[in-house]
C-alpha atoms as a PDB file:
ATOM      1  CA  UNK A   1       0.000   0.000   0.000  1.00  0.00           C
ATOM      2  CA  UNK A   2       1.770   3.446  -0.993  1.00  0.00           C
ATOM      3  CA  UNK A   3       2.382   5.524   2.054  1.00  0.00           C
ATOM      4  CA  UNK A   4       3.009   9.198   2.580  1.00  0.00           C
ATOM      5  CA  UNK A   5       6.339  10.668   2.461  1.00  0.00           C
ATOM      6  CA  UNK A   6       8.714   9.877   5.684  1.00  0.00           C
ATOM      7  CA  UNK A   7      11.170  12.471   6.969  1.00  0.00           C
ATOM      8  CA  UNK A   8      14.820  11.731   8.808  1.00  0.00           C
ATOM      9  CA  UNK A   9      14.168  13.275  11.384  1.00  0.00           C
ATOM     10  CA  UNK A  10      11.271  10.784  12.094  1.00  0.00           C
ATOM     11  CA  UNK A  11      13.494   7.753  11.409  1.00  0.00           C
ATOM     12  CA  UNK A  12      16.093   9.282  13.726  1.00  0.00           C
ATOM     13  CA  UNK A  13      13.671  10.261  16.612  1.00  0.00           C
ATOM     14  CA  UNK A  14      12.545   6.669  16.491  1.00  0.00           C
ATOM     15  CA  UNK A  15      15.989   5.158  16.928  1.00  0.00           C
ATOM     16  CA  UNK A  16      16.731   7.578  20.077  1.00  0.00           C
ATOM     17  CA  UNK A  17      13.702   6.764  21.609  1.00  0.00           C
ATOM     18  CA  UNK A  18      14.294   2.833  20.869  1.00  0.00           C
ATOM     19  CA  UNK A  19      17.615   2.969  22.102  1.00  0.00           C
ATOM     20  CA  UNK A  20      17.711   5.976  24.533  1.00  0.00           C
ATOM     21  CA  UNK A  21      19.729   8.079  23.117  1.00  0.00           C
ATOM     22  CA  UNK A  22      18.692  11.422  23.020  1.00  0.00           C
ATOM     23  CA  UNK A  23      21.880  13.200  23.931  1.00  0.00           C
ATOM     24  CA  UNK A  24      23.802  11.212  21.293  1.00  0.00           C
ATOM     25  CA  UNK A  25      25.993   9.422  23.736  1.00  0.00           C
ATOM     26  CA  UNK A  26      26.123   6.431  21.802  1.00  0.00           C
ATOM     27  CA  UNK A  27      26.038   7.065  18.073  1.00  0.00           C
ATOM     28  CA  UNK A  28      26.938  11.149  17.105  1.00  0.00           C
ATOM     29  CA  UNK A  29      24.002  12.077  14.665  1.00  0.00           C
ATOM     30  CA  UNK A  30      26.653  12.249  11.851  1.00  0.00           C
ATOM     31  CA  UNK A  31      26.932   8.186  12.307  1.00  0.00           C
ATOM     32  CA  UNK A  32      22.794   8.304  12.946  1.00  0.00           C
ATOM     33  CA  UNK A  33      22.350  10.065   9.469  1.00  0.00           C
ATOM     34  CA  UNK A  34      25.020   7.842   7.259  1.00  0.00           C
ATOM     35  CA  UNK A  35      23.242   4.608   8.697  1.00  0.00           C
ATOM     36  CA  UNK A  36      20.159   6.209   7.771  1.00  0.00           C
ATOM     37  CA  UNK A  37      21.788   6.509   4.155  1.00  0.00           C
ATOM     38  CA  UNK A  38      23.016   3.304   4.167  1.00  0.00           C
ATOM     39  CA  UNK A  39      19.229   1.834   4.184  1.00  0.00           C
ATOM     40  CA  UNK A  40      18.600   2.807   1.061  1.00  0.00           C
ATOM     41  CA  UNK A  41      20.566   0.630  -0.817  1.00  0.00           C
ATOM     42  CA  UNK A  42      19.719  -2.227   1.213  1.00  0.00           C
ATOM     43  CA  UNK A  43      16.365  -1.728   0.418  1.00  0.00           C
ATOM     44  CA  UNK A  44      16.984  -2.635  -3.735  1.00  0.00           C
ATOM     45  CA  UNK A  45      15.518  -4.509  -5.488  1.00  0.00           C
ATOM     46  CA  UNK A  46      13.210  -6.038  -3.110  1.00  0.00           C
ATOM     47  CA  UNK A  47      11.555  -2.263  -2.374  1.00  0.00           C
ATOM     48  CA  UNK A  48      11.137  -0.040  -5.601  1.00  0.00           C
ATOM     49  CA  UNK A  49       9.000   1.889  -7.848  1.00  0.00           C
ATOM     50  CA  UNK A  50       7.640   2.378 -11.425  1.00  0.00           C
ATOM     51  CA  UNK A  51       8.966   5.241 -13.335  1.00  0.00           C
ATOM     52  CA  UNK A  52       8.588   6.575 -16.986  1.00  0.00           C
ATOM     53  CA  UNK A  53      10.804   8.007 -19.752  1.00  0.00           C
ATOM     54  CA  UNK A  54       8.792   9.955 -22.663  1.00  0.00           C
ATOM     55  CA  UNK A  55      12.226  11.872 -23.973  1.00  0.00           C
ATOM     56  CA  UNK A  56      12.516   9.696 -27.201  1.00  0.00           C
ATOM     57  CA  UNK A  57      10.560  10.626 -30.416  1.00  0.00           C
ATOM     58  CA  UNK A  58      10.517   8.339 -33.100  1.00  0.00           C
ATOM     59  CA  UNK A  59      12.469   9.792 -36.342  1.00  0.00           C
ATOM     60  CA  UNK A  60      12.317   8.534 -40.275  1.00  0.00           C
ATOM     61  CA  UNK A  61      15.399   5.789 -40.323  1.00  0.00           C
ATOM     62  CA  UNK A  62      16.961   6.106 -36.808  1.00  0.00           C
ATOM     63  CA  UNK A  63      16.964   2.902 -35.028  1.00  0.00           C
ATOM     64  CA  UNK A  64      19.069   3.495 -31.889  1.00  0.00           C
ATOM     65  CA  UNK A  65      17.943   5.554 -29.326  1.00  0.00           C
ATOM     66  CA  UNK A  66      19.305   6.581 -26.026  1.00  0.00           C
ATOM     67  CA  UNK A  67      16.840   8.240 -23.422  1.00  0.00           C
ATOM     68  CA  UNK A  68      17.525  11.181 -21.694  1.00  0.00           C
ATOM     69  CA  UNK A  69      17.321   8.896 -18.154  1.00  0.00           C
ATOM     70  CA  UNK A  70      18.997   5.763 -17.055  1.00  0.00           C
ATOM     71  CA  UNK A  71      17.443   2.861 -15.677  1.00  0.00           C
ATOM     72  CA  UNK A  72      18.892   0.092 -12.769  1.00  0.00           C
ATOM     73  CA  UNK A  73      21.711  -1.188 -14.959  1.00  0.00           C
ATOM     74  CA  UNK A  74      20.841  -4.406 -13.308  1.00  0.00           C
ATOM     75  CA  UNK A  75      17.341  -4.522 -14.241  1.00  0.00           C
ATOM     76  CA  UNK A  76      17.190  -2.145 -17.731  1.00  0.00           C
ATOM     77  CA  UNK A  77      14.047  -0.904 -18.969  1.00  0.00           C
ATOM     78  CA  UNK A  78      10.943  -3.172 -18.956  1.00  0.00           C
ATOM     79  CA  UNK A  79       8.706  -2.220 -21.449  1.00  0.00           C
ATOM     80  CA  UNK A  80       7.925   0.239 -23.829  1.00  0.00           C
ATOM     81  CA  UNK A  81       4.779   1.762 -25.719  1.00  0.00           C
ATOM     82  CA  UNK A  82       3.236   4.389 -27.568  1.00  0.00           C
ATOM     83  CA  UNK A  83       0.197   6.101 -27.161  1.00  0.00           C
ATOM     84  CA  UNK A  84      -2.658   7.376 -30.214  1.00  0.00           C
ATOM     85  CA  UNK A  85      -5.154   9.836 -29.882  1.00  0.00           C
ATOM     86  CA  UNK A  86      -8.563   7.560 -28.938  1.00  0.00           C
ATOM     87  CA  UNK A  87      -6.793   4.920 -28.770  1.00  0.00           C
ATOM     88  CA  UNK A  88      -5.613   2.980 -26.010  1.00  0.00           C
ATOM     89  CA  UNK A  89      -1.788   2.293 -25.152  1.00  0.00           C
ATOM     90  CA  UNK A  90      -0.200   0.395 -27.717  1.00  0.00           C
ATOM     91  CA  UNK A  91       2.491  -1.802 -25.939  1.00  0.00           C
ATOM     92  CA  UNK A  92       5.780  -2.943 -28.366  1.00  0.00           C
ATOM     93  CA  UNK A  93       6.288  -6.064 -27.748  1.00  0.00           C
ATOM     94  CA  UNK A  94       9.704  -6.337 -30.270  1.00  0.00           C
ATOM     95  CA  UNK A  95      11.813  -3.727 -28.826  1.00  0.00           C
ATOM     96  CA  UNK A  96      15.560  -4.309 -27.508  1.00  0.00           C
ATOM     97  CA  UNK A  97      17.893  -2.794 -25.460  1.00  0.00           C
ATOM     98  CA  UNK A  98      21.778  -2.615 -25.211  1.00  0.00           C
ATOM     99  CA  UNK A  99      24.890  -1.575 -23.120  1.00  0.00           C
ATOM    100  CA  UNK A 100      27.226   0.541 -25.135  1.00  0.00           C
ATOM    101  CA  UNK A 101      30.832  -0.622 -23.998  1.00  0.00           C
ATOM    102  CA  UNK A 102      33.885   1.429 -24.899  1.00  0.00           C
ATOM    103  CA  UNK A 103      37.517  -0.353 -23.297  1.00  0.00           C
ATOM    104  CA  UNK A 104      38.591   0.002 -21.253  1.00  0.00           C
ATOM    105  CA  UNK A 105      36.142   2.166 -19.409  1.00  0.00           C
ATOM    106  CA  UNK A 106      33.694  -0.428 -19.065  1.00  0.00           C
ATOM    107  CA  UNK A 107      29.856   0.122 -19.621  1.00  0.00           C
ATOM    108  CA  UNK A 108      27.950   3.320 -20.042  1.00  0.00           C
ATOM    109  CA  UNK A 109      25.010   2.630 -17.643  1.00  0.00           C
ATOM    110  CA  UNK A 110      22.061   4.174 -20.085  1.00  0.00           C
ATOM    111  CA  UNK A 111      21.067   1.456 -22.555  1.00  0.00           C
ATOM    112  CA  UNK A 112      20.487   2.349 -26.247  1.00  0.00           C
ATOM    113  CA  UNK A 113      17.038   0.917 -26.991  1.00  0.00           C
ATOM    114  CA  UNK A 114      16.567  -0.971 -30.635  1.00  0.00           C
ATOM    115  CA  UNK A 115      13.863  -0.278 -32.621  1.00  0.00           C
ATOM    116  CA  UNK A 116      12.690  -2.429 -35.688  1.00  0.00           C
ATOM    117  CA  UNK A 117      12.532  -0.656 -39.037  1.00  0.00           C
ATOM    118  CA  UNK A 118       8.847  -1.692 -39.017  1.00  0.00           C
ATOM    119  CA  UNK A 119       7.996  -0.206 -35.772  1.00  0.00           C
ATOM    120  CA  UNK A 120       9.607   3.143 -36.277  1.00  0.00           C
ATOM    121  CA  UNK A 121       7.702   3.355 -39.960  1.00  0.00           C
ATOM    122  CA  UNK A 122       4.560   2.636 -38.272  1.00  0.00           C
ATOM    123  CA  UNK A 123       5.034   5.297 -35.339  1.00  0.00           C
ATOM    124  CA  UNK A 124       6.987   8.347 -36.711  1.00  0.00           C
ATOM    125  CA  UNK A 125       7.133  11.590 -34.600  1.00  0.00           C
ATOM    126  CA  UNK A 126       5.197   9.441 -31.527  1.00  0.00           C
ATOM    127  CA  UNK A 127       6.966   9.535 -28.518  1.00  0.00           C
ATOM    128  CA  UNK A 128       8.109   6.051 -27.250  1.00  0.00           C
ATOM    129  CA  UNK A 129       7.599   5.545 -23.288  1.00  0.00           C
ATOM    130  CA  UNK A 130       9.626   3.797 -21.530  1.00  0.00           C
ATOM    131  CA  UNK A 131       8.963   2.124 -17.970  1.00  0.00           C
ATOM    132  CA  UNK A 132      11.455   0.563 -15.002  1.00  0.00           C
ATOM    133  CA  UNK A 133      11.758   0.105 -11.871  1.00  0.00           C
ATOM    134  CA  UNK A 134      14.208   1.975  -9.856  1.00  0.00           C
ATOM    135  CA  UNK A 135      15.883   2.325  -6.154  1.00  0.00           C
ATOM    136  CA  UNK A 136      14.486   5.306  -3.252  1.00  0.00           C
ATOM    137  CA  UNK A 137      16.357   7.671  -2.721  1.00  0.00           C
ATOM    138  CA  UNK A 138      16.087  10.715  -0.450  1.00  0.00           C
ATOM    139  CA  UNK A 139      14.761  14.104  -1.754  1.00  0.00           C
ATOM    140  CA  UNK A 140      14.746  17.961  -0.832  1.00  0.00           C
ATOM    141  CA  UNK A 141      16.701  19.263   2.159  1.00  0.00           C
ATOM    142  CA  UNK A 142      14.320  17.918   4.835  1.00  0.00           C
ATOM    143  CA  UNK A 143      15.591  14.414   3.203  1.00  0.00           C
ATOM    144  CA  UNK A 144      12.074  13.012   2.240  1.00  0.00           C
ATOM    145  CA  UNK A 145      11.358   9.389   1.492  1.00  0.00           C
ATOM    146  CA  UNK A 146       8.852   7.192  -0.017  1.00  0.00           C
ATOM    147  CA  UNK A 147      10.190   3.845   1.777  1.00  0.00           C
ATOM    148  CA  UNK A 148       8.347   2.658   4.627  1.00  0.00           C
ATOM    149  CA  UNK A 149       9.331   3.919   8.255  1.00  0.00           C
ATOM    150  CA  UNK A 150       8.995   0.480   9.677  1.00  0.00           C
ATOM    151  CA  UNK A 151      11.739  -0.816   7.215  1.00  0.00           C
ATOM    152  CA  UNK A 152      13.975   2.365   7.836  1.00  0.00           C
ATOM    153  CA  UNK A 153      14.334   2.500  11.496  1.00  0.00           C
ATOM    154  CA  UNK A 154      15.119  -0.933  11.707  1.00  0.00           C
ATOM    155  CA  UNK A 155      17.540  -0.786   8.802  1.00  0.00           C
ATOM    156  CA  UNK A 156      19.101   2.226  10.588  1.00  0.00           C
ATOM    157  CA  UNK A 157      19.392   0.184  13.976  1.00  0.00           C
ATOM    158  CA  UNK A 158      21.196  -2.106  12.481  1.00  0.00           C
ATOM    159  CA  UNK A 159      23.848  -0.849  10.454  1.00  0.00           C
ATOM    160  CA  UNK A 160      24.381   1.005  13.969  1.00  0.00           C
ATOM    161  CA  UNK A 161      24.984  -1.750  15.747  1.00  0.00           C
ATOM    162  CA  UNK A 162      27.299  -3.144  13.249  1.00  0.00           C
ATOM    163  CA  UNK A 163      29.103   0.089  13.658  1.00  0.00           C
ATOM    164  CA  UNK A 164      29.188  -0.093  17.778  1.00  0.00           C
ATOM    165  CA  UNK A 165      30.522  -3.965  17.086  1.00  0.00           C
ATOM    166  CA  UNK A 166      33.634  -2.059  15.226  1.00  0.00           C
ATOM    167  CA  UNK A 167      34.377   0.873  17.451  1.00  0.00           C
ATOM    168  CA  UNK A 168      33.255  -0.043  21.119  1.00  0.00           C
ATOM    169  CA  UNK A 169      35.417  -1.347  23.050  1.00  0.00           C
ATOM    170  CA  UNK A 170      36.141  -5.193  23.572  1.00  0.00           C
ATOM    171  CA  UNK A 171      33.013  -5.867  26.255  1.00  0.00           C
ATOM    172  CA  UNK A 172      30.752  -4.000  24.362  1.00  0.00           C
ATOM    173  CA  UNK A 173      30.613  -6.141  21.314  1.00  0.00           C
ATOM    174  CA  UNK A 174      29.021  -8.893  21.861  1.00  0.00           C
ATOM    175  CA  UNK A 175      25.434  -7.656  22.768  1.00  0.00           C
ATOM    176  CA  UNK A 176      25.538  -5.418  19.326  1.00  0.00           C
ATOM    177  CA  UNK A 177      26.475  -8.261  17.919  1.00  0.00           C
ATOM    178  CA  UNK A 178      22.955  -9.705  19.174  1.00  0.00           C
ATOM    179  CA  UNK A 179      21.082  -6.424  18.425  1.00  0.00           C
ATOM    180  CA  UNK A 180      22.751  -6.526  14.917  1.00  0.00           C
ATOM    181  CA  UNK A 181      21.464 -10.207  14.179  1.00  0.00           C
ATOM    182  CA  UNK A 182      17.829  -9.243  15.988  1.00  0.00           C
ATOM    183  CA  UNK A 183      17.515  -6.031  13.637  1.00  0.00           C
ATOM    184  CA  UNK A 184      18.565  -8.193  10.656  1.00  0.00           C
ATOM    185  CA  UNK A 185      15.802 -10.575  11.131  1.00  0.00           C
ATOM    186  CA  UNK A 186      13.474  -7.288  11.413  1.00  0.00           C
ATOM    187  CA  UNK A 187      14.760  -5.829   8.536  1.00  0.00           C
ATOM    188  CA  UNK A 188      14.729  -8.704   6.138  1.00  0.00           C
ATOM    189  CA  UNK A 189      11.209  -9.397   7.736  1.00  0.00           C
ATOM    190  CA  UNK A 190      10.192  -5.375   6.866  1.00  0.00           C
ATOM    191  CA  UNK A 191      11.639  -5.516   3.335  1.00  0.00           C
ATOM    192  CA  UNK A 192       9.823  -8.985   2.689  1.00  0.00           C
ATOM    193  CA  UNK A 193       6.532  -7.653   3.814  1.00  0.00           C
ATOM    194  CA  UNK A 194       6.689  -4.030   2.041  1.00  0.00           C
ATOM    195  CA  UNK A 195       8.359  -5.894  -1.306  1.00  0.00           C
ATOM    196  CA  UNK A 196       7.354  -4.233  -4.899  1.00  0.00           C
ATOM    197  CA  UNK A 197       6.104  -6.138  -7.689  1.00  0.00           C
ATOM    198  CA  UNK A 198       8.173  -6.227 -10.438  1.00  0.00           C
ATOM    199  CA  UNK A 199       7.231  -5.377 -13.940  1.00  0.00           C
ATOM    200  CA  UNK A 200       6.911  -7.991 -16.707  1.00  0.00           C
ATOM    201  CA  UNK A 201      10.575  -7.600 -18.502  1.00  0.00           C
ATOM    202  CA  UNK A 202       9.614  -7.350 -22.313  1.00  0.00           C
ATOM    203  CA  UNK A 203      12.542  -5.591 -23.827  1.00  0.00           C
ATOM    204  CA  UNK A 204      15.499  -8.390 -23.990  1.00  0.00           C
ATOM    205  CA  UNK A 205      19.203  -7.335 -23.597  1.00  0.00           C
ATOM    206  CA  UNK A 206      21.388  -8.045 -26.560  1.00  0.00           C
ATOM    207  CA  UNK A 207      24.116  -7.618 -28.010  1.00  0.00           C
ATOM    208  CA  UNK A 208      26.148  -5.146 -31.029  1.00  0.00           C
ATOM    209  CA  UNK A 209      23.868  -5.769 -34.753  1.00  0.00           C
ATOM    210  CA  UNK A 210      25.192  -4.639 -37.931  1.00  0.00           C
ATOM    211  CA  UNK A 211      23.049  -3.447 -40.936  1.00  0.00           C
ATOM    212  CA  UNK A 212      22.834  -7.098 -42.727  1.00  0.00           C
ATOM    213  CA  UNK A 213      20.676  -8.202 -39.195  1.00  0.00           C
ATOM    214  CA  UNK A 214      18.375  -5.145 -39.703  1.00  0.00           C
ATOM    215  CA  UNK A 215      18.034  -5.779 -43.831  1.00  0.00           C
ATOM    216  CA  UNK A 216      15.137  -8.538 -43.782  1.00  0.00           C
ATOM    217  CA  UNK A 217      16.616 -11.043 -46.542  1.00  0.00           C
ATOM    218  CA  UNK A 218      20.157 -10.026 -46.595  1.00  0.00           C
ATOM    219  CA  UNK A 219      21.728 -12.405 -43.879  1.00  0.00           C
ATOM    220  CA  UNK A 220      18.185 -13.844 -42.891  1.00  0.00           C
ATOM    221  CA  UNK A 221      16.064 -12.313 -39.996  1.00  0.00           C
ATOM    222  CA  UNK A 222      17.947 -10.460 -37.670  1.00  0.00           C
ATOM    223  CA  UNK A 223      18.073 -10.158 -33.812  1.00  0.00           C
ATOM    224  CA  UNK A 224      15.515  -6.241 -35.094  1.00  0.00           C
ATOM    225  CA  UNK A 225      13.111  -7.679 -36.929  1.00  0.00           C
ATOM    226  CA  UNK A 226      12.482 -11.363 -34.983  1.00  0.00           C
ATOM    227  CA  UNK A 227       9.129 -11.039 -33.133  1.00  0.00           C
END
């Protein structure tokens, strides 16, 4: 169920309540904040959400495009579609997507995404939307997030304790070593319960095609034009 936007400063009054620690005797609030950051990425790809690229237009004999954002290089983009005046969504169901790689720098995150010659005669000057699914991240200086509070103070107490089991001294690790395994269960518990459907993943990675794959009858069908 979505839920309305959590601040910090909630997480973090939660975790000095929980662990009375109001004066910030045990954890400074710089070390409160970054394991407050560090939830975030724990949270992927169990916890996400749906967004939408529209910054790709369709143009006469271009067949590579590269959208103006970048999707979980992990995941890619799921699916795309275009959309008709009275008519409903009209969902591609041959479109492809890959990597650029240039050595040695390795990967450029933002796929190109491959459009059959057919497609792009049918659909000039439409735009082509794009959907994924992508990580939460904090917004806006009161540091605003969409992830549920339950998961974040109890990723926060935890990557706490794992700090306290690092930089207490030697008697005071082994009952953060406890908490830590108690508010791992919690937290793996939290992201299980709050975890995001996934969209259906309709645009297949491949690799590098030259013009004789895109040329129907040249060298056969080609990785383009195969439905």
């Amino acid at each position: 169920m979505p839920q309305g936007p959590v601040l910090r400063s909630e997480v973090l009054s939660t975790i000095n309540l929980i662990f009375n620690d109001t004066a910030n005797a045990k954890w400074s609030v710089a070390q409160k904040e970054e394991a407050y950051a560090m939830a975030f990425p724990a949270s992927w790809p169990r916890i996400k959400y749906m967004v939408t690229d529209s910054s790709v237009v369709l143009s006469t004999n271009t067949f590579e495009y590269t959208p103006s954002n970048a999707p979980m290089p992990e995941l890619g983009w799921s699916l795309g579609y275009v959309t008709l005046p009275n008519n409903p969504k009209i969902l591609l169901r041959r479109l492809r997507q890959r990597l650029d790689t240039t050595f040695p720098s390795g990967a450029q995150l933002n796929p190109k995404i491959l459009v059959p010659p057919d497609i792009v005669a049918s659909y000039v000057g439409e735009t082509l939307h794009l959907q994924a699914m992508v990580h939460h991240d904090v917004s806006g200086v009161a540091n605003t997030t969409f992830l549920p509070r339950d998961y974040l103070w109890k990723a926060t107490a935890y990557h706490l304790c794992l700090s306290q089991m690092v930089s207490g001294a030697h008697f005071d690790v082994n009952p953060y070593r406890e908490l830590a395994q108690f508010y791992k269960r919690e937290m793996e518990d939290s992201l299980n319960a709050h975890r995001t459907h996934d969209l259906p993943s309709m645009i297949p990675w491949v690799n590098d095609v030259g013009a004789g794959d895109i040329a129907s009858g040249r060298y056969g069908q080609g990785i383009l034009i195969t439905p």
